[in-house]
Protein backbone atom coordinates (compact mmCIF):
# COMPACT_ATOMS: atom_id res chain seq x y z
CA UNK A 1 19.90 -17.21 -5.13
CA UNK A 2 22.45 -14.73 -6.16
CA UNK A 3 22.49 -10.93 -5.47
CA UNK A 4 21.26 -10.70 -8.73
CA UNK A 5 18.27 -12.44 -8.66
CA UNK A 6 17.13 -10.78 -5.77
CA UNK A 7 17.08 -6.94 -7.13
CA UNK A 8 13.59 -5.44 -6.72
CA UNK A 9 12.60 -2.64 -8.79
CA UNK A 10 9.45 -0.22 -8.98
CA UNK A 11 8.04 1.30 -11.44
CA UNK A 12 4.30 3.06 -11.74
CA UNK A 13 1.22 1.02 -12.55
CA UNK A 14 0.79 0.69 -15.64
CA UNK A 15 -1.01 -1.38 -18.34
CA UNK A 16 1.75 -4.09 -18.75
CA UNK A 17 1.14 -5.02 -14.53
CA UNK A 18 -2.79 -5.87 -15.29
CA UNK A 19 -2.25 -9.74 -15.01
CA UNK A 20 0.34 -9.52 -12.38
CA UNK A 21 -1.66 -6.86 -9.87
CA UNK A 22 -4.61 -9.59 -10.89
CA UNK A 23 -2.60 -12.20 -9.78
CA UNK A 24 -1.51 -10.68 -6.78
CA UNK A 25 -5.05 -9.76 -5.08
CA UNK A 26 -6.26 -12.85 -6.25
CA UNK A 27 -4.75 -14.81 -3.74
CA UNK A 28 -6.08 -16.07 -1.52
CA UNK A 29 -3.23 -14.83 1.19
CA UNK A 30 -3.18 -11.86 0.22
CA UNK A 31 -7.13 -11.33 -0.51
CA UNK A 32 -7.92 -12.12 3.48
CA UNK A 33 -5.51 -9.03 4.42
CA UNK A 34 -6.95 -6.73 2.04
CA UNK A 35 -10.20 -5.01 1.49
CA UNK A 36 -10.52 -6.47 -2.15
CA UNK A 37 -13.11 -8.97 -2.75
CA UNK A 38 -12.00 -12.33 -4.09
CA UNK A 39 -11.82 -13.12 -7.93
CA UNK A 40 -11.06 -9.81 -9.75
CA UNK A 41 -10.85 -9.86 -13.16
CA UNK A 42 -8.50 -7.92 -14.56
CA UNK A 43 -11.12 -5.75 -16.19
CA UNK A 44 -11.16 -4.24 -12.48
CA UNK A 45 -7.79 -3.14 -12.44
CA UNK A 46 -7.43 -1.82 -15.63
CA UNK A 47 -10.53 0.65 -14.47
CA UNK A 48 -7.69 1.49 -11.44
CA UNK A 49 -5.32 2.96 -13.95
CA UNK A 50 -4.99 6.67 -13.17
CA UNK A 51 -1.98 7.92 -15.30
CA UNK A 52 -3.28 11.37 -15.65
CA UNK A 53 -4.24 12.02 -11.73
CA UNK A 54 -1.06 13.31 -9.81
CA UNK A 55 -3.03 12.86 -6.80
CA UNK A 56 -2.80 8.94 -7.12
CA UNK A 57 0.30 7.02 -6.92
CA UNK A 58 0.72 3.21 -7.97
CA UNK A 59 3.69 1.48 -7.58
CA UNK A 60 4.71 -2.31 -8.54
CA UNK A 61 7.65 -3.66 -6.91
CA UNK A 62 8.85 -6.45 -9.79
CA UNK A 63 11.07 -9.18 -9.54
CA UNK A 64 12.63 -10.64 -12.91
CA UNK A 65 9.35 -8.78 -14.44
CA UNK A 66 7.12 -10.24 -12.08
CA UNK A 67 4.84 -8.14 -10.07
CA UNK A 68 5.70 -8.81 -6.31
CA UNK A 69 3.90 -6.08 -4.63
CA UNK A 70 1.43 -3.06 -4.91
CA UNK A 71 1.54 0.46 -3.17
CA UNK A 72 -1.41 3.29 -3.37
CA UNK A 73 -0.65 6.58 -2.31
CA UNK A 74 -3.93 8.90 -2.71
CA UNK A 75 -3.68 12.80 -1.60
CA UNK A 76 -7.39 13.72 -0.76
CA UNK A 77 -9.40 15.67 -3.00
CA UNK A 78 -11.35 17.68 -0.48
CA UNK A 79 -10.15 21.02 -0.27
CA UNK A 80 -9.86 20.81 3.57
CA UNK A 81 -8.15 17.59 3.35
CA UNK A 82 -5.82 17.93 0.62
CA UNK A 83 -2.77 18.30 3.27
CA UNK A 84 -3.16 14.21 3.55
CA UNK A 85 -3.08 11.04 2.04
CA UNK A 86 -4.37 7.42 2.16
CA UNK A 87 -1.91 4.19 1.22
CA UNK A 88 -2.58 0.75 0.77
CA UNK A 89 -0.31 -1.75 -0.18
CA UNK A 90 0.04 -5.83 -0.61
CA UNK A 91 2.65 -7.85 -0.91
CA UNK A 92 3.66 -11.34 -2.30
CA UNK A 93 3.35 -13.89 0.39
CA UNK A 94 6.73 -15.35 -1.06
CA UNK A 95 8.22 -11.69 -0.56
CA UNK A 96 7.25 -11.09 2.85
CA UNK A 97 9.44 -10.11 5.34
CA UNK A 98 12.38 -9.70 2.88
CA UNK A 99 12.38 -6.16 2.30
CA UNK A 100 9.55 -5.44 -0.40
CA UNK A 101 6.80 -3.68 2.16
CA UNK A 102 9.52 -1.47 3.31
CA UNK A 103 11.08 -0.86 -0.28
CA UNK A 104 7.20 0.30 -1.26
CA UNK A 105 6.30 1.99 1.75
CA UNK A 106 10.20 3.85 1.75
CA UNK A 107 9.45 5.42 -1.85
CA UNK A 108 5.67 6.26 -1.09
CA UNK A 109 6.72 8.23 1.50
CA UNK A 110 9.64 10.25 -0.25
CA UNK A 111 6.72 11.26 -3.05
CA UNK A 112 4.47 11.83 0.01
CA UNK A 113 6.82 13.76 1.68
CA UNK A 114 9.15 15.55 -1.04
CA UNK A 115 6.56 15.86 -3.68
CA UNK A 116 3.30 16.18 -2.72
CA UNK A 117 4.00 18.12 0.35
CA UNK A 118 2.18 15.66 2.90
CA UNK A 119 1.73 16.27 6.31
CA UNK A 120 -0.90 13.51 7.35
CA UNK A 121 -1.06 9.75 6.25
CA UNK A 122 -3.70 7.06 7.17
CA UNK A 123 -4.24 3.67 6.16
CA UNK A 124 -5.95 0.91 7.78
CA UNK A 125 -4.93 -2.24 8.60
CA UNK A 126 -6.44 -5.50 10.39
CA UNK A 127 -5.76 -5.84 13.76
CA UNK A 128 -4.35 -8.86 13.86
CA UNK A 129 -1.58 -8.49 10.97
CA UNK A 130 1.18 -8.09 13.30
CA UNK A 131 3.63 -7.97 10.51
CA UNK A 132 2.21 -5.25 8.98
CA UNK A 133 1.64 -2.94 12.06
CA UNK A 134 5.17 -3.21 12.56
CA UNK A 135 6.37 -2.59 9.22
CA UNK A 136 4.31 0.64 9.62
CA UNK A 137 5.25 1.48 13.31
CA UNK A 138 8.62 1.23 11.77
CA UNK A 139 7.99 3.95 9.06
CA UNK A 140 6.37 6.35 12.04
CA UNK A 141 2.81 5.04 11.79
CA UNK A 142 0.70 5.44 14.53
CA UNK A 143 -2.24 3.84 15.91
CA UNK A 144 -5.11 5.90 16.27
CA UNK A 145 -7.99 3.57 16.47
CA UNK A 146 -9.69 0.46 16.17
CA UNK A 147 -12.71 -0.53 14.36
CA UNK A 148 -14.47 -2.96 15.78
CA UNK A 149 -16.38 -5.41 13.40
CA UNK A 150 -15.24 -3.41 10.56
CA UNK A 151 -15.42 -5.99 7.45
CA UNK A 152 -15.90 -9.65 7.08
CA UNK A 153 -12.75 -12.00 6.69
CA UNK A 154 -13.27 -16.10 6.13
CA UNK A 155 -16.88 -15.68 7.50
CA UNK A 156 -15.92 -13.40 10.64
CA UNK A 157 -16.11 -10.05 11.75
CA UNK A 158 -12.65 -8.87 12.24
CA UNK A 159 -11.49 -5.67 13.74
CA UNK A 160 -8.57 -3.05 11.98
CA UNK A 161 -7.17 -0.52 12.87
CA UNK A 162 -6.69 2.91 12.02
CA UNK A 163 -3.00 4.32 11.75
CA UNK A 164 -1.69 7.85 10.83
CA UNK A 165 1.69 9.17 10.08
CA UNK A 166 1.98 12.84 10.69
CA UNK A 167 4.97 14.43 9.19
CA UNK A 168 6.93 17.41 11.47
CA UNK A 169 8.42 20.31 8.56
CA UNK A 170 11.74 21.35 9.60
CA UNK A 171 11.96 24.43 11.45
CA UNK A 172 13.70 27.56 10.21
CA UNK A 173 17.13 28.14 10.92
């Protein structure tokens, strides 16, 4: 593979993604590490489109054209809540650990930070995705919880836990 061929690009969610964000949740890989129920049509995703809501953020990371990965950044509506934000993300199983998470997460958090004016984001994760608890440890991500028996996986109850990133303004000169 040449440099080339492996330049990731994102770009916001938009109609033309529809079969590829299909195709992404609907595996099975990636469906067991996510709180999306198996089989989506595509239907369901189109319903996702936001383009008019600068609360919500979607991001595709693309490869060749291809969607490789999916990012959600959501400010909170609630006036008492609007200071933070909710992500959720998935990523190829072919593209993990090569840089895509951290390419998503990276730009999420610039519009999180730079744009929106952030100071608190959660997300939840299950607790035994190693990979992605350190991908967001890396990115300042904190645990602040578990929840025990919190959704169903393969049959099982399966725990996740609860992580925040809580972002410091720089103090005045």
């Amino acid at each position: 593979m040449s440099a080339n061929d492996s330049v990731i690009s994102l770009e916001r969610f938009n109609e033309s993604h529809l079969d590829g964000i299909t195709a992404l949740y609907n595996d099975p890989a990636i469906t067991r590490q996510v709180l999306q129920m198996p089989f989506q049509s595509t239907e369901v995703w189109r319903q996702r489109l936001d383009p008019g809501n600068e609360r919500h953020l979607q991001l595709v990371a693309l490869h060749q054209g291809m969607v490789i990965g999916n990012i959600g950044l959501e400010q909170f509506s609630r006036i008492r809540r609007s200071h933070a934000g909710n992500l959720g993300m998935g990523v190829a199983v072919e593209w993990q650990g090569k840089g895509v998470g951290s390419t998503l997460l990276a730009a999420a958090l610039d519009t999180a930070d730079n744009w929106m004016n952030l100071h608190r984001l959660e997300l939840s994760v299950y607790a035994d995705n190693e990979a992605a608890i350190g991908l967001y440890r890396k990115f300042g991500f904190e645990a602040e919880g578990l929840f025990r028996d919190y959704a169903v996986r393969d049959g099982v109850w399966v725990d996740t836990l609860s992580m925040a990133r809580l972002r410091r303004p720089p103090r005045a000169g």
